[in-house]
PDBML (XML) file of the C-alpha atoms, coordinates in Angstrom:
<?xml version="1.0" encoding="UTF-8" ?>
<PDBx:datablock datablockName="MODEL"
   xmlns:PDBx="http://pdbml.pdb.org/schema/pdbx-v50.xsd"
   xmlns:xsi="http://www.w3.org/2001/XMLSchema-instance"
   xsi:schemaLocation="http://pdbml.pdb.org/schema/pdbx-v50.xsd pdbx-v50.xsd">
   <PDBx:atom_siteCategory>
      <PDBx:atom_site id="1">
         <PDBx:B_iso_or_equiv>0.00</PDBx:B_iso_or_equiv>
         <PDBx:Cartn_x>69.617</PDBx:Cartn_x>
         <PDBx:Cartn_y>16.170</PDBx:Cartn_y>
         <PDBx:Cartn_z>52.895</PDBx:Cartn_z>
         <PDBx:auth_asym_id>A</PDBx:auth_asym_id>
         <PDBx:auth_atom_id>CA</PDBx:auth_atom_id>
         <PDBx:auth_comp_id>UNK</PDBx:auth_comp_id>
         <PDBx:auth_seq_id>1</PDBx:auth_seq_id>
         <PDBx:group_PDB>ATOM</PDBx:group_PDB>
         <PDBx:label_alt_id xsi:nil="true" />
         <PDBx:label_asym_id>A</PDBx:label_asym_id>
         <PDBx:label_atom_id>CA</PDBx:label_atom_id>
         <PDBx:label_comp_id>UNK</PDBx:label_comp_id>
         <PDBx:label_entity_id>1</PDBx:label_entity_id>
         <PDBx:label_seq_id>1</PDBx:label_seq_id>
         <PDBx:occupancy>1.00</PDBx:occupancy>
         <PDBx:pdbx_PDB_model_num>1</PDBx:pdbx_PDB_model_num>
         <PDBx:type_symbol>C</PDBx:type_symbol>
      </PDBx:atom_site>
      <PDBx:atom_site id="2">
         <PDBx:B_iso_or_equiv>0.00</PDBx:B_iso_or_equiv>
         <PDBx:Cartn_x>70.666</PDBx:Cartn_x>
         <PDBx:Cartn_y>12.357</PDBx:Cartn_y>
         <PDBx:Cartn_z>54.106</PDBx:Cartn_z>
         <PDBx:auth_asym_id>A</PDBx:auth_asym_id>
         <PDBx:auth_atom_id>CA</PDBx:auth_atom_id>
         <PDBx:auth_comp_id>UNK</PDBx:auth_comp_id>
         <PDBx:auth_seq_id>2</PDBx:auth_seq_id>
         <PDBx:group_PDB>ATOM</PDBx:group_PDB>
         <PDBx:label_alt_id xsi:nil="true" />
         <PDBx:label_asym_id>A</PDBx:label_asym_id>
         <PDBx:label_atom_id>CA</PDBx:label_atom_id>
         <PDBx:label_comp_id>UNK</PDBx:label_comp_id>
         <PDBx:label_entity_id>1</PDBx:label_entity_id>
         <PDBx:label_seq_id>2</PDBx:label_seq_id>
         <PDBx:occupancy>1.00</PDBx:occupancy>
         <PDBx:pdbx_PDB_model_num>1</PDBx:pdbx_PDB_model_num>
         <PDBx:type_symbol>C</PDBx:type_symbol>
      </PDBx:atom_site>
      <PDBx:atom_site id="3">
         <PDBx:B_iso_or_equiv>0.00</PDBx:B_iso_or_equiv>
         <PDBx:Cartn_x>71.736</PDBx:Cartn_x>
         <PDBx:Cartn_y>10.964</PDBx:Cartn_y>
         <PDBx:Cartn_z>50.688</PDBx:Cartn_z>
         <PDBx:auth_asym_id>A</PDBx:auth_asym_id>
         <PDBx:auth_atom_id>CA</PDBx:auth_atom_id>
         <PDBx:auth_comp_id>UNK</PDBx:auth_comp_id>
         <PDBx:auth_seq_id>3</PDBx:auth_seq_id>
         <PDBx:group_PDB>ATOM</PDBx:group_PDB>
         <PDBx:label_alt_id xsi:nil="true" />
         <PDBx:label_asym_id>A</PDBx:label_asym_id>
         <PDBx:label_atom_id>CA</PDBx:label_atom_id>
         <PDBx:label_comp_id>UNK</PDBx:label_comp_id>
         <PDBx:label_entity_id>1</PDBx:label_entity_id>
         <PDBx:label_seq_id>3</PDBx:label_seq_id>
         <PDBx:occupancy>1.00</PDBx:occupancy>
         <PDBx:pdbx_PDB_model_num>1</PDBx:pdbx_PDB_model_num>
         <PDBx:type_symbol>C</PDBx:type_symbol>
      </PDBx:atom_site>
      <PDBx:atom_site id="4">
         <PDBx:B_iso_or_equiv>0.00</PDBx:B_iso_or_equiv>
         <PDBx:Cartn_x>73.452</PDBx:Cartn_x>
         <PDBx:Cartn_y>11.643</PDBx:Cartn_y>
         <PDBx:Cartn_z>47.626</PDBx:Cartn_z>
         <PDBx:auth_asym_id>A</PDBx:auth_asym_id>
         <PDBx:auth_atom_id>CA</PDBx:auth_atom_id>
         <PDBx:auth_comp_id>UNK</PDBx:auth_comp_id>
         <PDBx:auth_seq_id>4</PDBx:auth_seq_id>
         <PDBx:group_PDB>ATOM</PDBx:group_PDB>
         <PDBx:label_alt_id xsi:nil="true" />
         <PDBx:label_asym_id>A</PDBx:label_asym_id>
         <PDBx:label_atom_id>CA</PDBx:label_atom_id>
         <PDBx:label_comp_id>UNK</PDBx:label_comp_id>
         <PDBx:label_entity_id>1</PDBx:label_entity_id>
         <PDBx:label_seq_id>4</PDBx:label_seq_id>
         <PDBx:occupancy>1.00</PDBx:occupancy>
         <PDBx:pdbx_PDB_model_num>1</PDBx:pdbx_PDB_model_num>
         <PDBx:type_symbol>C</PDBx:type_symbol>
      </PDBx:atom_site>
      <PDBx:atom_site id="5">
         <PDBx:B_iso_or_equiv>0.00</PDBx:B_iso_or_equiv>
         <PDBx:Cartn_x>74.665</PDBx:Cartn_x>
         <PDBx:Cartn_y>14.734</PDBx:Cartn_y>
         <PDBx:Cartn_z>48.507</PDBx:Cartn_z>
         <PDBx:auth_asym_id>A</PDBx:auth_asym_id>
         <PDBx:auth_atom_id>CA</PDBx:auth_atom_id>
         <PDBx:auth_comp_id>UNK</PDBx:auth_comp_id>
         <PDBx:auth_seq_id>5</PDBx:auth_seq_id>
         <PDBx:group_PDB>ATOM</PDBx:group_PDB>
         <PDBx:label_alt_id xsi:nil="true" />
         <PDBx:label_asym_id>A</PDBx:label_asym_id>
         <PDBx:label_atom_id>CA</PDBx:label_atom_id>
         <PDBx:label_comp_id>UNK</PDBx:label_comp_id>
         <PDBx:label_entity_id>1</PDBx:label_entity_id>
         <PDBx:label_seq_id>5</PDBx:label_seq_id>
         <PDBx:occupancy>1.00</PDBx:occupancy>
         <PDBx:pdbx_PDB_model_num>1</PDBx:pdbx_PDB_model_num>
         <PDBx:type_symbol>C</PDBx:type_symbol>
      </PDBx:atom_site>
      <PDBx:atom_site id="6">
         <PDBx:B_iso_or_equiv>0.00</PDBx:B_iso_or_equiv>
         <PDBx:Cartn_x>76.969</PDBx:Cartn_x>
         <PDBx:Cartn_y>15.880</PDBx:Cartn_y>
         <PDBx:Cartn_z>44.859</PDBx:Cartn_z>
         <PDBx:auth_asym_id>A</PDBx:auth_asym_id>
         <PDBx:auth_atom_id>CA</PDBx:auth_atom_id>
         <PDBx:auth_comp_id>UNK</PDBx:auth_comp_id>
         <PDBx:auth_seq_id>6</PDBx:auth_seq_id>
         <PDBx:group_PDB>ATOM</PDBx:group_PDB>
         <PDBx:label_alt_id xsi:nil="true" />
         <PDBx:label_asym_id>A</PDBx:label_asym_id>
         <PDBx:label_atom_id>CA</PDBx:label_atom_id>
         <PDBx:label_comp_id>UNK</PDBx:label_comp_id>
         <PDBx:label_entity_id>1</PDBx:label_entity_id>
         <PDBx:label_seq_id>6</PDBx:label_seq_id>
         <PDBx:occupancy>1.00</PDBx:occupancy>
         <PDBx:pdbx_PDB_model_num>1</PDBx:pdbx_PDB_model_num>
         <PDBx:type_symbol>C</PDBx:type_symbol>
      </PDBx:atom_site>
      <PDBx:atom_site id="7">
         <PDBx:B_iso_or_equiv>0.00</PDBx:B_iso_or_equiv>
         <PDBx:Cartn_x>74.208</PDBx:Cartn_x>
         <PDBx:Cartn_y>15.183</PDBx:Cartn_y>
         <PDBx:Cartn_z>42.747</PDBx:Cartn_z>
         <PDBx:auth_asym_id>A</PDBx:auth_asym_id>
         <PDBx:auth_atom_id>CA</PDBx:auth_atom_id>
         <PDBx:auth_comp_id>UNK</PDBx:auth_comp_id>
         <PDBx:auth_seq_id>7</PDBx:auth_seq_id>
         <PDBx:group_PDB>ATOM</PDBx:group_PDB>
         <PDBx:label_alt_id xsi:nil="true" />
         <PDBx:label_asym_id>A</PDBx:label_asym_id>
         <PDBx:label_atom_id>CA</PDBx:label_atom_id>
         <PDBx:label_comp_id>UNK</PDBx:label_comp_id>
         <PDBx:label_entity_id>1</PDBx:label_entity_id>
         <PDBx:label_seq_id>7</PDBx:label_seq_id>
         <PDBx:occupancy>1.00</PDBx:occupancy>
         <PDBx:pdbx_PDB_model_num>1</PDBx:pdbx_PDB_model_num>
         <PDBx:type_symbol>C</PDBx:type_symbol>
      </PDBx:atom_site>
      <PDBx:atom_site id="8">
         <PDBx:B_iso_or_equiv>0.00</PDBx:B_iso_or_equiv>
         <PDBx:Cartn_x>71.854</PDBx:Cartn_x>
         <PDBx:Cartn_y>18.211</PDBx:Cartn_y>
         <PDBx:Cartn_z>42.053</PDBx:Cartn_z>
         <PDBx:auth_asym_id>A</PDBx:auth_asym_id>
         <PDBx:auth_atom_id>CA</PDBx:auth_atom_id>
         <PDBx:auth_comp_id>UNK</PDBx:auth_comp_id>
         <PDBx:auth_seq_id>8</PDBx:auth_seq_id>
         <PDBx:group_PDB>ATOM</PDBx:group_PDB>
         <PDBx:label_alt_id xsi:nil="true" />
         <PDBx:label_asym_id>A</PDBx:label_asym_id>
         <PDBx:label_atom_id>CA</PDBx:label_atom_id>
         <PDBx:label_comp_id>UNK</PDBx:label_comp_id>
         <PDBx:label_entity_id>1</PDBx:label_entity_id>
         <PDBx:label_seq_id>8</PDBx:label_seq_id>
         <PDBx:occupancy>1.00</PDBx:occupancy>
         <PDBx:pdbx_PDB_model_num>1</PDBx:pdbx_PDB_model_num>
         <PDBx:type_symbol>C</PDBx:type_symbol>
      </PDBx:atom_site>
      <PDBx:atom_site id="9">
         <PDBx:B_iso_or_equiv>0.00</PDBx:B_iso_or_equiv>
         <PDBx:Cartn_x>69.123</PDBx:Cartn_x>
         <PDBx:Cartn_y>17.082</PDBx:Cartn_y>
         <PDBx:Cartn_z>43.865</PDBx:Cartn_z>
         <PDBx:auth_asym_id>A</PDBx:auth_asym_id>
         <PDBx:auth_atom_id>CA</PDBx:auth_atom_id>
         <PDBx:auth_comp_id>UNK</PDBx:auth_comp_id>
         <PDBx:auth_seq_id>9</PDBx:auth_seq_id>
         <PDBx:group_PDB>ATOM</PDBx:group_PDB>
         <PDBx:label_alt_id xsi:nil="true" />
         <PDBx:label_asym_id>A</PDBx:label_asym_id>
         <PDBx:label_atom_id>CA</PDBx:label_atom_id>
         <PDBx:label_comp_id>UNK</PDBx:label_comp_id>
         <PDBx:label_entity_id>1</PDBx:label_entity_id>
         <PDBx:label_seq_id>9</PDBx:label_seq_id>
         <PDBx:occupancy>1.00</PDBx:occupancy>
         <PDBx:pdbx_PDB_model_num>1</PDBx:pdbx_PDB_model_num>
         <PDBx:type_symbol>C</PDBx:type_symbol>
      </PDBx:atom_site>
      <PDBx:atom_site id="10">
         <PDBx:B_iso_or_equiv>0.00</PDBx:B_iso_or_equiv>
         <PDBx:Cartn_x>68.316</PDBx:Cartn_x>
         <PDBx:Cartn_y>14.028</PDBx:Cartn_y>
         <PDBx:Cartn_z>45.976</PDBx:Cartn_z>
         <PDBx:auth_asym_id>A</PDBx:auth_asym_id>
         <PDBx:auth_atom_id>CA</PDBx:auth_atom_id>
         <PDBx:auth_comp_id>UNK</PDBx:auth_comp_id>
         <PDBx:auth_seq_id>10</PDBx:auth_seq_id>
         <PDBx:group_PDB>ATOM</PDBx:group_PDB>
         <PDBx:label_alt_id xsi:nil="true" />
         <PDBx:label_asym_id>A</PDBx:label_asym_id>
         <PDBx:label_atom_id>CA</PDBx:label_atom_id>
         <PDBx:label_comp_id>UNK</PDBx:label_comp_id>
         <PDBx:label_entity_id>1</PDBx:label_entity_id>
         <PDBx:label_seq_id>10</PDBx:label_seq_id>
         <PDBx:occupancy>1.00</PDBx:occupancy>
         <PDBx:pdbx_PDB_model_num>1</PDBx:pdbx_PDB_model_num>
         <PDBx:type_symbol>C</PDBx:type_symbol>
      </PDBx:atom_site>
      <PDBx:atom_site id="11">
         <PDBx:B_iso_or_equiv>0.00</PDBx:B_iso_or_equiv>
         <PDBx:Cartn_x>65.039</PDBx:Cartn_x>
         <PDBx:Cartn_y>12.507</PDBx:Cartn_y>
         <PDBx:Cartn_z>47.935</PDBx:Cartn_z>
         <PDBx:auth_asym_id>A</PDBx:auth_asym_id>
         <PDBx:auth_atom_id>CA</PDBx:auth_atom_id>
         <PDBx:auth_comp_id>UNK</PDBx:auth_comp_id>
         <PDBx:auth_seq_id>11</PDBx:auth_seq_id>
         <PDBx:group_PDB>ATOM</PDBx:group_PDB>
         <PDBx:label_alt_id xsi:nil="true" />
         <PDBx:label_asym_id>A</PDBx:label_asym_id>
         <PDBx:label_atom_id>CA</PDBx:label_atom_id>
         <PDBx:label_comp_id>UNK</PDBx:label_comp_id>
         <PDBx:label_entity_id>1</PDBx:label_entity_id>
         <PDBx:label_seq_id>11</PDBx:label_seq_id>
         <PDBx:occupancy>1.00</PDBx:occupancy>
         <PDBx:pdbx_PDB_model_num>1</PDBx:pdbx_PDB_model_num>
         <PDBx:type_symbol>C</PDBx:type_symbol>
      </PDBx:atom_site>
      <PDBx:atom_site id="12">
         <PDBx:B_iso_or_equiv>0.00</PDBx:B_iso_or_equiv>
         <PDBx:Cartn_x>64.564</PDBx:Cartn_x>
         <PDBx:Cartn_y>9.618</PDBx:Cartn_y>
         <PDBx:Cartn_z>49.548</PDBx:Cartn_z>
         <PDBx:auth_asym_id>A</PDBx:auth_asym_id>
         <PDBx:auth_atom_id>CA</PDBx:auth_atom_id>
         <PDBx:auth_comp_id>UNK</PDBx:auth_comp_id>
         <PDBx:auth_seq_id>12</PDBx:auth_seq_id>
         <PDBx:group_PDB>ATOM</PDBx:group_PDB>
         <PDBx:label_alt_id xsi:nil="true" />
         <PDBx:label_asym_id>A</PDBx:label_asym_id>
         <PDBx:label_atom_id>CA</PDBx:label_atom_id>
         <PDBx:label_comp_id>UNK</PDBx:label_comp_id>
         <PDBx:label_entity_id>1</PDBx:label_entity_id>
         <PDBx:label_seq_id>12</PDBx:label_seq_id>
         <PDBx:occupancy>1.00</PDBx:occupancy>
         <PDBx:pdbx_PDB_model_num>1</PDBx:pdbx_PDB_model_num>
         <PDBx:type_symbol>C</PDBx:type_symbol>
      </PDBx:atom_site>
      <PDBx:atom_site id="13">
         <PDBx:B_iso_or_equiv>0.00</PDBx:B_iso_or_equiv>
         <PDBx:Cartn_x>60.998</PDBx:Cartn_x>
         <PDBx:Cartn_y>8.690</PDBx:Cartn_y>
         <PDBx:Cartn_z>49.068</PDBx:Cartn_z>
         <PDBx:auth_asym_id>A</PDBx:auth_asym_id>
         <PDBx:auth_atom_id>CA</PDBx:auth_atom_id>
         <PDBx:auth_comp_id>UNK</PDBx:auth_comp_id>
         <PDBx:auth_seq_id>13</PDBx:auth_seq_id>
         <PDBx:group_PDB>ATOM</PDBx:group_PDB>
         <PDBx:label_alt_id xsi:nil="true" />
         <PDBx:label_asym_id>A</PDBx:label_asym_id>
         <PDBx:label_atom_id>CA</PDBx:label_atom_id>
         <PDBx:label_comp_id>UNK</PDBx:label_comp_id>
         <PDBx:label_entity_id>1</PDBx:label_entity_id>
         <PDBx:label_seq_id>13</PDBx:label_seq_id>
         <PDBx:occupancy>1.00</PDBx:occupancy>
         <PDBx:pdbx_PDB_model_num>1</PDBx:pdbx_PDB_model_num>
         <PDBx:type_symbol>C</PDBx:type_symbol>
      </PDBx:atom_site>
      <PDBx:atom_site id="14">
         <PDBx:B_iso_or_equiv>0.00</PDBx:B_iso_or_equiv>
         <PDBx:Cartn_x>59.071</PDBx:Cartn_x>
         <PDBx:Cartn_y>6.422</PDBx:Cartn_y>
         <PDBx:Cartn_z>51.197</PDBx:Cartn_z>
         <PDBx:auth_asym_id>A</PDBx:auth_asym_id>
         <PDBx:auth_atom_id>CA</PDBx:auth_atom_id>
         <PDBx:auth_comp_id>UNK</PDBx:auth_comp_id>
         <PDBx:auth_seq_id>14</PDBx:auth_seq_id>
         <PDBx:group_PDB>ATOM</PDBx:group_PDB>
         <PDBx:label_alt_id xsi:nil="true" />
         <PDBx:label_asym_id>A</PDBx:label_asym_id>
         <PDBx:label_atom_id>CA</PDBx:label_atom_id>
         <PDBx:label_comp_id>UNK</PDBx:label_comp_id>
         <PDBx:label_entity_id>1</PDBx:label_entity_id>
         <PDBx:label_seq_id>14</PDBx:label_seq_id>
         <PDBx:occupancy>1.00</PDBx:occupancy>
         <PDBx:pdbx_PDB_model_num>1</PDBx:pdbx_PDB_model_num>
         <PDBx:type_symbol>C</PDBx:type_symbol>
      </PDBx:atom_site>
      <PDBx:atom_site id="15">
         <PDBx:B_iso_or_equiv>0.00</PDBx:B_iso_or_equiv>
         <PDBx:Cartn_x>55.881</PDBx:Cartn_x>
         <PDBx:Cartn_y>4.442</PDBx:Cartn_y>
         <PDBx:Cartn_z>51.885</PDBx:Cartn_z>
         <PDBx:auth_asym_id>A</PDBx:auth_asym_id>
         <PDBx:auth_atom_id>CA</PDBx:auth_atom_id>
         <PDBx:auth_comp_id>UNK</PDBx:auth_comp_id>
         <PDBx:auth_seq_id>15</PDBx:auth_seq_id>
         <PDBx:group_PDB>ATOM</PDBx:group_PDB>
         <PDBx:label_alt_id xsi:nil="true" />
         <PDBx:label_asym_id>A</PDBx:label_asym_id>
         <PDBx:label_atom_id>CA</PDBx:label_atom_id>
         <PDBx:label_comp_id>UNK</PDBx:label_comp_id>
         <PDBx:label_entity_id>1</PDBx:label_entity_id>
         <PDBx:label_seq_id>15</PDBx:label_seq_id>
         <PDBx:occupancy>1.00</PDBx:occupancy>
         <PDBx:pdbx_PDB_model_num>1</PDBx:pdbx_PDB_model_num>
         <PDBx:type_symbol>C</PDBx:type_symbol>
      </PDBx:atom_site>
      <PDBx:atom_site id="16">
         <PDBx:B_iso_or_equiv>0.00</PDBx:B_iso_or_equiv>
         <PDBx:Cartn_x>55.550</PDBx:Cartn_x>
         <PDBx:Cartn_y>1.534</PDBx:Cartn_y>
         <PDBx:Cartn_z>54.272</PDBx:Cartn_z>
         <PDBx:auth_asym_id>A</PDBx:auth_asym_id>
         <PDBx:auth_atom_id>CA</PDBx:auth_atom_id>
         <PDBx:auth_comp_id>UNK</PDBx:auth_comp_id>
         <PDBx:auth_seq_id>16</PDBx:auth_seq_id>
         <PDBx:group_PDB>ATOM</PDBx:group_PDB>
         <PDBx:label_alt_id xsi:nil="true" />
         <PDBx:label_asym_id>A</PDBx:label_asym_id>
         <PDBx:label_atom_id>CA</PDBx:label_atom_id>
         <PDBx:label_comp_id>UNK</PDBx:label_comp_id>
         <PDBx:label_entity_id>1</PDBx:label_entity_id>
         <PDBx:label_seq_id>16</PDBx:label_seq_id>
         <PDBx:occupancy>1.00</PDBx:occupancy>
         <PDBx:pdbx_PDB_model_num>1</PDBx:pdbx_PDB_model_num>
         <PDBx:type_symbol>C</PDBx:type_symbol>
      </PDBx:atom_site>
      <PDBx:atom_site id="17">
         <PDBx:B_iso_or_equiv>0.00</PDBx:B_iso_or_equiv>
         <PDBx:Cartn_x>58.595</PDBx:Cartn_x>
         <PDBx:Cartn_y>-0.924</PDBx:Cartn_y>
         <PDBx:Cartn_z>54.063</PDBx:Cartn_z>
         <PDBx:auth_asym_id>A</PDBx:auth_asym_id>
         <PDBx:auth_atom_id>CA</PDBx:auth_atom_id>
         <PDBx:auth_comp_id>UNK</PDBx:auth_comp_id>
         <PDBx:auth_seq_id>17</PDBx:auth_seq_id>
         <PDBx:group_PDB>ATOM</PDBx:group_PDB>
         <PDBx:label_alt_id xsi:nil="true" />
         <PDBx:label_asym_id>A</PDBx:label_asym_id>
         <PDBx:label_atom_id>CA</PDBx:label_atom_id>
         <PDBx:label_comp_id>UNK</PDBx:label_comp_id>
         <PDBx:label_entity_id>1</PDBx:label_entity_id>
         <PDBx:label_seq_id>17</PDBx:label_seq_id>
         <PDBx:occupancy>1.00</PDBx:occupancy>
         <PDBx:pdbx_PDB_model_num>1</PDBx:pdbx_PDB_model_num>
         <PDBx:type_symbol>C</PDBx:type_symbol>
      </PDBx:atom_site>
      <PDBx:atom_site id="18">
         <PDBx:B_iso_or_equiv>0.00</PDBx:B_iso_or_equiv>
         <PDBx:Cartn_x>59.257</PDBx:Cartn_x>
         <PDBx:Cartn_y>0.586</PDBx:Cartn_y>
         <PDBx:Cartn_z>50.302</PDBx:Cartn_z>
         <PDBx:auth_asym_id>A</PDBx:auth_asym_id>
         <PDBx:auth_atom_id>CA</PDBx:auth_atom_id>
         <PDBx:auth_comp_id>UNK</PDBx:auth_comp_id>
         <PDBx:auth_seq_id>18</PDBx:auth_seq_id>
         <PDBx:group_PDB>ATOM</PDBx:group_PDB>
         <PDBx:label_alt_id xsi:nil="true" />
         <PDBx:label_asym_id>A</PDBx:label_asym_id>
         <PDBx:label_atom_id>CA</PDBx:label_atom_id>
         <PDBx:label_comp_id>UNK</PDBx:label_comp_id>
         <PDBx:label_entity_id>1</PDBx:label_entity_id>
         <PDBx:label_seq_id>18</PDBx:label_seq_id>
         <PDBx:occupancy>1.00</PDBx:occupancy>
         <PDBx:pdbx_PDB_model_num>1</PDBx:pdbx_PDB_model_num>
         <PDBx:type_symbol>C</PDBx:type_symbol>
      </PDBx:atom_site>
      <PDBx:atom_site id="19">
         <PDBx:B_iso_or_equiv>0.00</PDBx:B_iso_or_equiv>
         <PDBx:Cartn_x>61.788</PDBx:Cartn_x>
         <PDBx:Cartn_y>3.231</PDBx:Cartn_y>
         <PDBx:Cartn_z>49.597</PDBx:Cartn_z>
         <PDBx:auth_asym_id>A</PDBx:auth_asym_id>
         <PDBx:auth_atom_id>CA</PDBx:auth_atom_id>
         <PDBx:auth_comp_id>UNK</PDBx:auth_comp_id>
         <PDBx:auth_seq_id>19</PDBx:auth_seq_id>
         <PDBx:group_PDB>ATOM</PDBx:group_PDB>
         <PDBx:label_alt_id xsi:nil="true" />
         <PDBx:label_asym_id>A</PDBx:label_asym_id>
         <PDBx:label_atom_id>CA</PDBx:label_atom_id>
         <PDBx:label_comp_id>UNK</PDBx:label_comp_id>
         <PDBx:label_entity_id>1</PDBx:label_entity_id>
         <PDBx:label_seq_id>19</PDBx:label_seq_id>
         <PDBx:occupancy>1.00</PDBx:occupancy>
         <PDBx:pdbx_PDB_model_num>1</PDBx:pdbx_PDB_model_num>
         <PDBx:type_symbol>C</PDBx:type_symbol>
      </PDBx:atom_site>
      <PDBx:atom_site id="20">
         <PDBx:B_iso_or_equiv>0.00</PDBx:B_iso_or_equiv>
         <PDBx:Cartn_x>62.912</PDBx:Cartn_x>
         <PDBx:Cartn_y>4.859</PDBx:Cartn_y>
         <PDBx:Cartn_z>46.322</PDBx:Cartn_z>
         <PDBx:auth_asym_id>A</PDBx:auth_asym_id>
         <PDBx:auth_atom_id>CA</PDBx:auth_atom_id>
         <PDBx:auth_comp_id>UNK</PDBx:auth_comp_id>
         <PDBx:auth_seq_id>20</PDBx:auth_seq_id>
         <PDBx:group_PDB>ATOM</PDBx:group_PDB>
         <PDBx:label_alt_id xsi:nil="true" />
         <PDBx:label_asym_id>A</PDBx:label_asym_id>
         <PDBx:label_atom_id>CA</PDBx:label_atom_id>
         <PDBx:label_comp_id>UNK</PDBx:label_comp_id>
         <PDBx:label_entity_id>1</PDBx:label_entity_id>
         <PDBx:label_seq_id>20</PDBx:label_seq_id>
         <PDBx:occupancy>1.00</PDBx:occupancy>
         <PDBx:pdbx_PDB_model_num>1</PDBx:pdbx_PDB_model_num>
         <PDBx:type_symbol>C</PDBx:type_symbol>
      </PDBx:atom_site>
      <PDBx:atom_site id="21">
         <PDBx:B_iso_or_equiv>0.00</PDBx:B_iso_or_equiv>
         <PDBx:Cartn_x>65.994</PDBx:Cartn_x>
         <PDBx:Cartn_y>7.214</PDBx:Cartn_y>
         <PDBx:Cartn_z>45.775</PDBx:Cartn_z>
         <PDBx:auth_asym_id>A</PDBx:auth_asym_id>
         <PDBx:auth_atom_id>CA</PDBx:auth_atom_id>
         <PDBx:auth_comp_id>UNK</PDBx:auth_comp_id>
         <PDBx:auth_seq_id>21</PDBx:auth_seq_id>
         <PDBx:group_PDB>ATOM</PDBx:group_PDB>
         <PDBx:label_alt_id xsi:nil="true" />
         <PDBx:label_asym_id>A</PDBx:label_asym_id>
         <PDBx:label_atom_id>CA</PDBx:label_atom_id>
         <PDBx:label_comp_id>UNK</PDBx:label_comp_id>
         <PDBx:label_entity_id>1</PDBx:label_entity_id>
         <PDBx:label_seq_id>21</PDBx:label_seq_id>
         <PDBx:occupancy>1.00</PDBx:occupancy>
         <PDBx:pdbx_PDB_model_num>1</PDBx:pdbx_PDB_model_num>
         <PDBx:type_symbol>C</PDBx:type_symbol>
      </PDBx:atom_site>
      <PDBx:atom_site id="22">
         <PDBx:B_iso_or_equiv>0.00</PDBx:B_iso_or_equiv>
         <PDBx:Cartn_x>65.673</PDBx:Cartn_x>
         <PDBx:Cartn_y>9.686</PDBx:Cartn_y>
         <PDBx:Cartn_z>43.132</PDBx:Cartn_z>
         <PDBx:auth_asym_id>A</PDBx:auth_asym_id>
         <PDBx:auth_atom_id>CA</PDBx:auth_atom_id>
         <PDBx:auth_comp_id>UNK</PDBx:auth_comp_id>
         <PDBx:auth_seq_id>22</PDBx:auth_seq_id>
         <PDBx:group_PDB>ATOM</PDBx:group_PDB>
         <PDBx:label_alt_id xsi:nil="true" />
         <PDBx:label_asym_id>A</PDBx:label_asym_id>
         <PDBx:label_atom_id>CA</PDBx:label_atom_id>
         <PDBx:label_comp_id>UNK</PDBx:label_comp_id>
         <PDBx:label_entity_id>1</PDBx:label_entity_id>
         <PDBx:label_seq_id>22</PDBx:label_seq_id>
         <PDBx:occupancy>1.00</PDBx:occupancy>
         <PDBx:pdbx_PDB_model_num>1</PDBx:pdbx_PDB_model_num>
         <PDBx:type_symbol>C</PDBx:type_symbol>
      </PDBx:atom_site>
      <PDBx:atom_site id="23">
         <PDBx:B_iso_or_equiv>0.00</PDBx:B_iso_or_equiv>
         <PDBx:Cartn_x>68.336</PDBx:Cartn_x>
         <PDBx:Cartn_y>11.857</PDBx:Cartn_y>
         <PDBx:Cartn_z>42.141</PDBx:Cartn_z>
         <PDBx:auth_asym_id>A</PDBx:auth_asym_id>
         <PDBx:auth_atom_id>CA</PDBx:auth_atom_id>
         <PDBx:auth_comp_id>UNK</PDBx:auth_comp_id>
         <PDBx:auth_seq_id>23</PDBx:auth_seq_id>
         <PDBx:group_PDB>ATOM</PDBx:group_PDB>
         <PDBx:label_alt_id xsi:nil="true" />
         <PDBx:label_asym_id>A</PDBx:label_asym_id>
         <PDBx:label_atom_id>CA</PDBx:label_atom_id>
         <PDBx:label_comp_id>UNK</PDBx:label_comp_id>
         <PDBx:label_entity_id>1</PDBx:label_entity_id>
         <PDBx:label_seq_id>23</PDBx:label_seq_id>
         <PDBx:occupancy>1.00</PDBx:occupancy>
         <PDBx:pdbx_PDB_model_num>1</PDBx:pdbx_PDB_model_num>
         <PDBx:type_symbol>C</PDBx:type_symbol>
      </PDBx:atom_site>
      <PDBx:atom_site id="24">
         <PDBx:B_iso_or_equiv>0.00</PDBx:B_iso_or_equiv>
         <PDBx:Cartn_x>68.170</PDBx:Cartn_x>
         <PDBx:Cartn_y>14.823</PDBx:Cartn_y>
         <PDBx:Cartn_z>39.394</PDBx:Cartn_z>
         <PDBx:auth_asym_id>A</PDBx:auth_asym_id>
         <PDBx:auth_atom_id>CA</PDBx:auth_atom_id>
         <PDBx:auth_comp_id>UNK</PDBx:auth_comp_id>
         <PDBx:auth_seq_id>24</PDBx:auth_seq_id>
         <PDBx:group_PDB>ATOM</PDBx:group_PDB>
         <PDBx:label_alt_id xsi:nil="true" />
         <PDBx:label_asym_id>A</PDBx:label_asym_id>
         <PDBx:label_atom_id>CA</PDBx:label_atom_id>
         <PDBx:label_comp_id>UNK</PDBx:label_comp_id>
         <PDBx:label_entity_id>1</PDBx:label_entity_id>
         <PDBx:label_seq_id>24</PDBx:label_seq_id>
         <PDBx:occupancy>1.00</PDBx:occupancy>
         <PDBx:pdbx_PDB_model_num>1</PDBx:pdbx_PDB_model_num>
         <PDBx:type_symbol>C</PDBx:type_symbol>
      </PDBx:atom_site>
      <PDBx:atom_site id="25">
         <PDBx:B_iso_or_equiv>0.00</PDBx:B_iso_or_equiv>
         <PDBx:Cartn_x>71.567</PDBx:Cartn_x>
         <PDBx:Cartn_y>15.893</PDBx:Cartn_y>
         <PDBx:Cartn_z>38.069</PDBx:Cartn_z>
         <PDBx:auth_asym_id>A</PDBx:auth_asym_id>
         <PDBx:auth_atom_id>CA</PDBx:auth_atom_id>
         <PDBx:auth_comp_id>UNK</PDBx:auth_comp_id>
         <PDBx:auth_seq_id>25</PDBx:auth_seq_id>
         <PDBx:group_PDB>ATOM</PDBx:group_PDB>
         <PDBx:label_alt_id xsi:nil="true" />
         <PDBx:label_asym_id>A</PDBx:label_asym_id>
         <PDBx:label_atom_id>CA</PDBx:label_atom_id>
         <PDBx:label_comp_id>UNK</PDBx:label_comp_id>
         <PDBx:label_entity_id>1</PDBx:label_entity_id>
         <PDBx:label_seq_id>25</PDBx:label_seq_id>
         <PDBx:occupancy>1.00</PDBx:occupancy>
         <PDBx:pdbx_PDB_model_num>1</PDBx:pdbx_PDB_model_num>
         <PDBx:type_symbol>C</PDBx:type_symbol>
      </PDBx:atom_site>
   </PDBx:atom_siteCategory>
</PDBx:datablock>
């Protein structure tokens, strides 16, 4: 709900200092 918010889907995944966006349109 913080990112990407016209694509279909969004997530901002994390773990320690490394973060991944993934979007599904």
């Amino acid at each position: 709900g913080r990112f990407a918010p016209q694509s279909g889907g969004a997530v901002l995944i994390e773990s320690g200092e490394t973060a991944v966006l993934v979007t599904a349109t």
